[in-house]
Every structure is written in structure tokens, then in C-alpha cells.
Protein backbone atom coordinates (compact mmCIF):
# COMPACT_ATOMS: atom_id res chain seq x y z
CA UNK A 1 19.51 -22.64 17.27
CA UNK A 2 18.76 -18.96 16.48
CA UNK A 3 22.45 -17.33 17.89
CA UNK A 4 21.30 -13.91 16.69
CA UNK A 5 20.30 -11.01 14.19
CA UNK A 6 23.73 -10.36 11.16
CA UNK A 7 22.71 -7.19 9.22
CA UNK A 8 24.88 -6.30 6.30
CA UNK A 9 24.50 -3.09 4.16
CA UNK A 10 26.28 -1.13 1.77
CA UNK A 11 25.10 1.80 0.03
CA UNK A 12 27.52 3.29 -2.78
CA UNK A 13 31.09 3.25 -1.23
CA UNK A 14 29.24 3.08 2.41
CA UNK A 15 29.22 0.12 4.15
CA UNK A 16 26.59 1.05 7.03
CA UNK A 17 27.44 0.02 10.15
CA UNK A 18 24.32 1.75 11.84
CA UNK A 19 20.66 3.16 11.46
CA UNK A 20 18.01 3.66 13.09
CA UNK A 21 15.49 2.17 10.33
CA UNK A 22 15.70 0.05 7.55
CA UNK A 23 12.41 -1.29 5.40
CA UNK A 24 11.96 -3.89 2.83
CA UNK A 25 8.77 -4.28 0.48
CA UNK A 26 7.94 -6.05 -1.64
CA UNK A 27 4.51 -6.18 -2.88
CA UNK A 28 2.79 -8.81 -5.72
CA UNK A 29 0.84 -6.58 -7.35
CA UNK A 30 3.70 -4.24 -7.78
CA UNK A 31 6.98 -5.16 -10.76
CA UNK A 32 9.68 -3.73 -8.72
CA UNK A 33 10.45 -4.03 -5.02
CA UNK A 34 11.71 -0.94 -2.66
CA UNK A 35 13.78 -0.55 0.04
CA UNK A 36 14.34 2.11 2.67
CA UNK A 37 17.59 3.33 4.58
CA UNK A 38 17.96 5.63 7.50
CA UNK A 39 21.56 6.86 7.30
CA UNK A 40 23.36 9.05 10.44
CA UNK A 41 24.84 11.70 8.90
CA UNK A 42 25.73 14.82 11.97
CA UNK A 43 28.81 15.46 9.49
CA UNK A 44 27.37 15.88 6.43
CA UNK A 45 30.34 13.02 5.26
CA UNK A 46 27.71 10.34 3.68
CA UNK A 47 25.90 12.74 1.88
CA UNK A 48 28.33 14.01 -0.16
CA UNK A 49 29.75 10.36 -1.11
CA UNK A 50 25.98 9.13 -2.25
CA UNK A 51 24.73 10.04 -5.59
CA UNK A 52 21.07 8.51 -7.52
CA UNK A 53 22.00 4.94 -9.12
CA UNK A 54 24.80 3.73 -6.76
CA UNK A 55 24.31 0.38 -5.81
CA UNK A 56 22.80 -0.69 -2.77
CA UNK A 57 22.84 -4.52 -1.08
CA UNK A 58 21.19 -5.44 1.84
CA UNK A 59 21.55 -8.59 4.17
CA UNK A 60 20.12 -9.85 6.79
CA UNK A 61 19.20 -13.15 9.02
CA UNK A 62 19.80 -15.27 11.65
CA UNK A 63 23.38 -16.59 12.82
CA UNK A 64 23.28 -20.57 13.01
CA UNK A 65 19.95 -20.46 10.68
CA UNK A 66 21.36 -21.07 6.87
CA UNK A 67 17.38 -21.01 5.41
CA UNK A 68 16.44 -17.04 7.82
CA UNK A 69 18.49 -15.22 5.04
CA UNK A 70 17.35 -12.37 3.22
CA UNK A 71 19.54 -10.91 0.30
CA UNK A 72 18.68 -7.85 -1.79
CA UNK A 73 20.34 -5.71 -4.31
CA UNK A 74 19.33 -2.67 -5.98
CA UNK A 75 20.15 1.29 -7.06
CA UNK A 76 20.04 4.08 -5.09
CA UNK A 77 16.85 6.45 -6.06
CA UNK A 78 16.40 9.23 -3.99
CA UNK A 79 18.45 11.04 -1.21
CA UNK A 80 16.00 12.57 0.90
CA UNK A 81 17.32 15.30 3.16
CA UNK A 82 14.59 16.70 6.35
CA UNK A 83 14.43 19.69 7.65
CA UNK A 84 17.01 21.19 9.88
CA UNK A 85 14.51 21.34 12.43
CA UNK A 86 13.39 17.63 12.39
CA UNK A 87 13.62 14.80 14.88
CA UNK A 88 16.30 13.33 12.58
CA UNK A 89 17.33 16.18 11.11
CA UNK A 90 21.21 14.92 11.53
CA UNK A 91 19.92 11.64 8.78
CA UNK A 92 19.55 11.22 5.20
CA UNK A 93 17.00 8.75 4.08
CA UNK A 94 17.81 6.80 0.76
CA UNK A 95 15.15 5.18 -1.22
CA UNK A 96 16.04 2.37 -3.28
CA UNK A 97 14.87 0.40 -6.14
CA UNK A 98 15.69 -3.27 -6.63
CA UNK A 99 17.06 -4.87 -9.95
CA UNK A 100 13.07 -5.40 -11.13
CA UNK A 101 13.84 -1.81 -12.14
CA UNK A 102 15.13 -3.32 -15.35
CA UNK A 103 11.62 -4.19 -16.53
CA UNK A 104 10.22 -0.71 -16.75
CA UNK A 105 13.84 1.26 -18.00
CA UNK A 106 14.24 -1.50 -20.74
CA UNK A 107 12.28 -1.30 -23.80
CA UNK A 108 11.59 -3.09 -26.75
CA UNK A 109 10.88 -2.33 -30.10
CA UNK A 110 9.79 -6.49 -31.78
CA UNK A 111 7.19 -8.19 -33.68
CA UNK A 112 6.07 -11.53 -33.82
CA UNK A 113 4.49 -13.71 -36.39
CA UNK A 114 3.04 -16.82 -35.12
CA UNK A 115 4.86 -17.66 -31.89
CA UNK A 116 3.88 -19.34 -28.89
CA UNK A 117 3.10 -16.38 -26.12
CA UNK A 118 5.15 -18.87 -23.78
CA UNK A 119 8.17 -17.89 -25.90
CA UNK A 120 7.19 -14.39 -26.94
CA UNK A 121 7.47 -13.80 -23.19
CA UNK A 122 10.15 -15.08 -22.62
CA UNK A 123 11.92 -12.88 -25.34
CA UNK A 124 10.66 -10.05 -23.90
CA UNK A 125 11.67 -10.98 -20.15
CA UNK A 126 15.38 -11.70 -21.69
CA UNK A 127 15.89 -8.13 -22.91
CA UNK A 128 16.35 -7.15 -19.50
CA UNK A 129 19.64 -8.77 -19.11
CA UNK A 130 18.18 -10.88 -16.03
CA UNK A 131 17.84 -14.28 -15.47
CA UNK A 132 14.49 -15.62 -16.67
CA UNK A 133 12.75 -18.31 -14.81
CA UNK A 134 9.00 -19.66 -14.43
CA UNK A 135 7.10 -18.58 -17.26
CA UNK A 136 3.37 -20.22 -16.94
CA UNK A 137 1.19 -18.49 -19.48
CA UNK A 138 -1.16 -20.46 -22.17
CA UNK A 139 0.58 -21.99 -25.54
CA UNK A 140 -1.72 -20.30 -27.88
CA UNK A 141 0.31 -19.22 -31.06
CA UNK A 142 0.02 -15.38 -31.94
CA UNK A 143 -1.28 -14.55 -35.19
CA UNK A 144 0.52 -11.10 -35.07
CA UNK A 145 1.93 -8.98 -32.11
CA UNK A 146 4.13 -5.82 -32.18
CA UNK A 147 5.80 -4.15 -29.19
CA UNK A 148 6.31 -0.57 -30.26
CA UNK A 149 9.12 0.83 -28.21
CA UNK A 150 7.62 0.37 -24.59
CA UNK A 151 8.80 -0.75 -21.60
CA UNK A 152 9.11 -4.76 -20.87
CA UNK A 153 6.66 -4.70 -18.03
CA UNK A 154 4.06 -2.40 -20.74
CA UNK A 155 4.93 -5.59 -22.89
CA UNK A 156 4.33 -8.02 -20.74
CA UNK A 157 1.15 -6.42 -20.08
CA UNK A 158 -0.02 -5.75 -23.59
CA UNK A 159 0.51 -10.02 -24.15
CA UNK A 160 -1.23 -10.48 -21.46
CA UNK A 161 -4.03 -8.45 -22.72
CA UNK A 162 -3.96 -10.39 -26.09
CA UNK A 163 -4.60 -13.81 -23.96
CA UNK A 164 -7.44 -12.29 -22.53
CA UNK A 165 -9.22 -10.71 -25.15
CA UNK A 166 -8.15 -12.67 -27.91
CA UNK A 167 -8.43 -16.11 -26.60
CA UNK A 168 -10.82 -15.92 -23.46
CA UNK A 169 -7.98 -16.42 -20.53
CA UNK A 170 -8.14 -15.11 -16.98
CA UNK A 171 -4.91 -13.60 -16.53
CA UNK A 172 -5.74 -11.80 -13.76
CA UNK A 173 -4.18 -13.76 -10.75
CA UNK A 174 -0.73 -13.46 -12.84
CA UNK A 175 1.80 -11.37 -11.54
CA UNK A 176 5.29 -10.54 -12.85
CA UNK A 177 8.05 -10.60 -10.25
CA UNK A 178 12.09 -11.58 -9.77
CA UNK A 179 12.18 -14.77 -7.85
CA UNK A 180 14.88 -16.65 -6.47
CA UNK A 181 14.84 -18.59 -9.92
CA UNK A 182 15.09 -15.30 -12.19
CA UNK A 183 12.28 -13.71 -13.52
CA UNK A 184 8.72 -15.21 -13.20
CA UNK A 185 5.59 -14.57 -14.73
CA UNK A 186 3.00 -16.78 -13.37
CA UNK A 187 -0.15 -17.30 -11.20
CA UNK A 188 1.83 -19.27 -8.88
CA UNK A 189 3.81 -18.99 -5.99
CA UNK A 190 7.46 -18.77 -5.63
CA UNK A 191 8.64 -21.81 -4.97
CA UNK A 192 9.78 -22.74 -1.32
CA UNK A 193 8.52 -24.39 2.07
CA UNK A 194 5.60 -22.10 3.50
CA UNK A 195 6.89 -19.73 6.60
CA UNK A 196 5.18 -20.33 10.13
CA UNK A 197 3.32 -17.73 11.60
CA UNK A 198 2.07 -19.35 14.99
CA UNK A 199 0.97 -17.94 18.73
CA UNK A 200 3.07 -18.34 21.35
CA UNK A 201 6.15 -18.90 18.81
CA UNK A 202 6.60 -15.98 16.44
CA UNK A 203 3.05 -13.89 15.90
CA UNK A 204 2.82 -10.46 17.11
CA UNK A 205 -0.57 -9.02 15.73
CA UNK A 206 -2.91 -10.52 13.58
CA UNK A 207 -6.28 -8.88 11.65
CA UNK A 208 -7.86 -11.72 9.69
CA UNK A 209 -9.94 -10.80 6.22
CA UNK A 210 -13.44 -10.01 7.67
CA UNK A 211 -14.94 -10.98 4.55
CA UNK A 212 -13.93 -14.06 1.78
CA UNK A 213 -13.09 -10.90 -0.88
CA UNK A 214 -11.20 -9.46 1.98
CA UNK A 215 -7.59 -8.74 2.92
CA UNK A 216 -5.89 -9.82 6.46
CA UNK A 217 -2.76 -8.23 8.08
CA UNK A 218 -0.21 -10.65 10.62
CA UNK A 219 3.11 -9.48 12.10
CA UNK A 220 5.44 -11.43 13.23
CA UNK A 221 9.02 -11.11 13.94
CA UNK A 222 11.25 -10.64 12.18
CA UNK A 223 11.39 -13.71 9.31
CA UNK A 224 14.07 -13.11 7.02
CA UNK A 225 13.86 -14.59 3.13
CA UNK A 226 10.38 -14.28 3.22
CA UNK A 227 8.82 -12.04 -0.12
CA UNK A 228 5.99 -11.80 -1.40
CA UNK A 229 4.25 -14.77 -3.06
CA UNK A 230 5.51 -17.34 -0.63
CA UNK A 231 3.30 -19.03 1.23
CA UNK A 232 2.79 -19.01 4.95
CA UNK A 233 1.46 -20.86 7.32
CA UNK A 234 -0.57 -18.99 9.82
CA UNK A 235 -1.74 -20.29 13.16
CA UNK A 236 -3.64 -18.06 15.57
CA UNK A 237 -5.22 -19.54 18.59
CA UNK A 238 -7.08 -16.30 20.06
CA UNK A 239 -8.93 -15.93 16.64
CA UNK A 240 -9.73 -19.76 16.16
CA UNK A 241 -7.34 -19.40 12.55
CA UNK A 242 -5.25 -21.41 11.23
CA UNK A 243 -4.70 -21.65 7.28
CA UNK A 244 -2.02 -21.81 4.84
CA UNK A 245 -2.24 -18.44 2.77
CA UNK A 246 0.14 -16.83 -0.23
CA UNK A 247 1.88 -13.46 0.69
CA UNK A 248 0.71 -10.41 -0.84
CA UNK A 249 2.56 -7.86 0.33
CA UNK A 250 5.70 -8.65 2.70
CA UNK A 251 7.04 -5.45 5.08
CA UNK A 252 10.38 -6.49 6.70
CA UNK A 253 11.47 -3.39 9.07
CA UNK A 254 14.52 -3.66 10.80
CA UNK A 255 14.57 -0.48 13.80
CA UNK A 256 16.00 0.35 17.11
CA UNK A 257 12.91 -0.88 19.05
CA UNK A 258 12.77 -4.08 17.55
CA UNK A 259 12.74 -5.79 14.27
CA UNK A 260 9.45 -7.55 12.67
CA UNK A 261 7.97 -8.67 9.40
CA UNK A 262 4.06 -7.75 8.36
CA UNK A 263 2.77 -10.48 5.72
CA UNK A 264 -1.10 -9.35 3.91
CA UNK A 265 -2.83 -11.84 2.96
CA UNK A 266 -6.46 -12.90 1.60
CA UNK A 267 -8.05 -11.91 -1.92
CA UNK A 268 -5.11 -11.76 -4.87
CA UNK A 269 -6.00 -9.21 -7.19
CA UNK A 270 -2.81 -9.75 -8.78
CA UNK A 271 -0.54 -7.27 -10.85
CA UNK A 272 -1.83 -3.73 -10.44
């Protein structure tokens, strides 16, 4: 029984008990995902307590539902300030990365002399400092590689490059993303039961894919735990639809006016 919404943030020393807006992404052809905080501020009192790379945690779900829980951590990136004639010119709006920012700060400066890619990549995903999970990438053993000081995602990348050129793989539907099990670099999905999206229950809007290369939009309310790369089951009477699709991109927005979550789905043209 859904008893109602908890929402839990902190931002630096703040723990915010109110704002008007709060937003979510994350996307699966994106490394890192963002997060978006409205802050009331007629005092000018937060302000001068925030500062770039505090931390910032964010949860939310349903009381009474243990598996409608959605927990996020990351840094504080930019304190944006509007102008003092603005609708919310008495906010500050904080944009925040989560840990995935680890993958393009950290670099890596290694070379490799006949080693599986499977455990090439995983060396590289380790030098992050976060967990590593799912790693589902060919076992073809590297003649030579070298990593010359880039980032880990650039890395990441650059093997993935060597698969395709040098030994004919597709890696295109692989993406590189932090999961629930740690890191994960796979053409998969995360792991987990697939989210209902159904008329007359939980769907809001829905624009399916017009064509079989193309890319359809549902919201629904608000369904928290859901990222992207889970699937979700998607049931719309009025359009004659109902399939099981992966999630591309997942927008959870938490407002005054009424919370929601909007899921793309269709074509995966995986990691950007």
C-alpha cells in the first residue's frame, strides 16, 4: 500500500527541507548522471554555506513500498544565481554531478602486453576507486595497448575501439554506466524486474517511435529506482501498445504541481 511520497536531500551542510523543483537524469548514452536542485534562498543564508564539490544525496520513494526507492549521491557543480528580476529570483539552482564523475577526472597512464580486454577493463574501471561490477566485453587477448594519461572513460573508449577495429566486434550497443552492482560496461541491462507503465494505473502521456529506427517518449508518475537501462513494461490501450522496452534516458522531476518520471525508449544507439 503506497502511504505516500519521503523526499530526503542534503546539499553540503544543508539538509533541504523544501524546493520548488528537483530533477534526476540519467541518460545511457551519457557516463555520468546529473541532478538538479531548486534551493529558497530570500536570505541569501544557503548561498553563502554552498561551495563547487560539496556533496550532495538525494532520496526519494514511497512510504510502505521497500522496492519505489531511489538513492543518489554526487558533488555539487555549479551554483547558479538568476537575475534579481526573475520569477525566482529569491532561489539558487545547484547542478550536480553523480559519483560517475570519477571516470572522466581519473586518469591513467598503463600498458598492456597480452591481456584479456575482459581484464584490461576491468583495471581500468578499478582506478576509479568504485566498485566494479558487470563487465561483458569479448576475451580476445591484446597484443599491445597503452593508455597515455587520459581519462578512464577516454580508456574505456579507446579498448573499445581496439575490439572493433582490430577484431571485427560491434561494440556499439555497449554503454558504460554505475549500476546498482558497481560499475558496468556491457550491452545489457541493469539487472532488475522491468517497471510497469500501464493506462488507467500509472501512464500519463505516451508518444510511441513512429518508425522501427525511432525513439518513443512515456510519462508516468512518479516511479522511483527506476534509471536508465532498466527495462519497462509499457502498456497503452489508446495506442493499441504494449511491449517490454529498455530505458534510454530516465527524467525523474519532483515539483510543486506534481511529481512524474519520463522514460525514452526505442532505437539504442548506445554510448555517445
Amino acid at each position: 500500500m503506497i502511504e505516500g511520497l519521503n523526499i530526503r536531500c542534503n546539499v553540503g551542510p544543508l539538509e533541504i527541507l523544501r524546493s520548488p523543483f528537483i530533477e534526476l537524469v540519467s541518460r545511457r548514452r551519457a557516463v555520468v548522471t546529473r541532478a538538479r536542485i531548486v534551493i529558497p534562498d530570500p536570505e541569501g543564508e544557503a548561498r553563502a554555506s554552498l561551495a563547487v564539490g560539496q556533496p550532495v544525496a538525494l532520496r526519494f520513494g514511497y512510504r510502505g513500498e521497500a522496492n519505489f526507492w531511489q538513492e543518489w549521491e554526487g558533488t555539487v557543480e555549479e551554483i547558479g544565481q538568476p537575475a534579481a528580476d526573475a520569477e525566482n529570483a529569491d532561489a539558487i539552482t545547484i547542478q550536480a554531478i553523480g559519483l560517475e564523475k570519477a571516470l572522466t577526472t581519473t586518469t591513467v597512464r598503463e600498458s598492456f602486453y597480452r591481456e584479456p580486454a575482459a581484464a584490461v577493463a576491468r583495471r581500468l574501471l578499478a582506478a576509479t576507486g568504485l566498485p566494479v561490477g558487470v563487465v561483458d566485453v569479448p576475451g580476445d587477448i591484446l597484443p599491445w595497448q597503452v593508455f597515455s594519461h587520459v581519462s578512464v572513460a577516454r580508456a574505456i573508449k579507446q579498448l573499445a575501439n581496439t575490439l572493433t577495429r582490430s577484431f571485427g566486434h560491434d561494440m556499439s550497443r555497449h554503454a558504460l554506466w554505475l549500476g546498482a552492482n558497481g560499475l558496468t560496461w556491457s550491452a545489457g541491462d541493469e539487472p532488475g524486474a522491468a517497471y510497469a507503465i500501464s493506462t488507467c494505473e500509472n501512464l500519463i502521456a505516451n508518444t510511441p517511435p513512429e518508425t522501427p529506427d525511432g525513439i518513443g517518449v512515456a510519462t508516468s508518475v512518479l516511479l522511483p529506482g527506476l534509471t536508465h537501462s532498466r527495462l519497462v513494461h509499457i502498456t497503452d490501450t489508446r495506442r493499441g501498445l504494449d511491449i517490454t522496452a529498455r530505458a534510454l534516458d530516465v527524467v525523474h522531476s519532483l515539483r510543486e504541481g506534481g511529481n512524474s518520471t519520463t522514460v525514452t525508449y526505442g532505437k539504442d544507439t548506445g554510448w555517445a
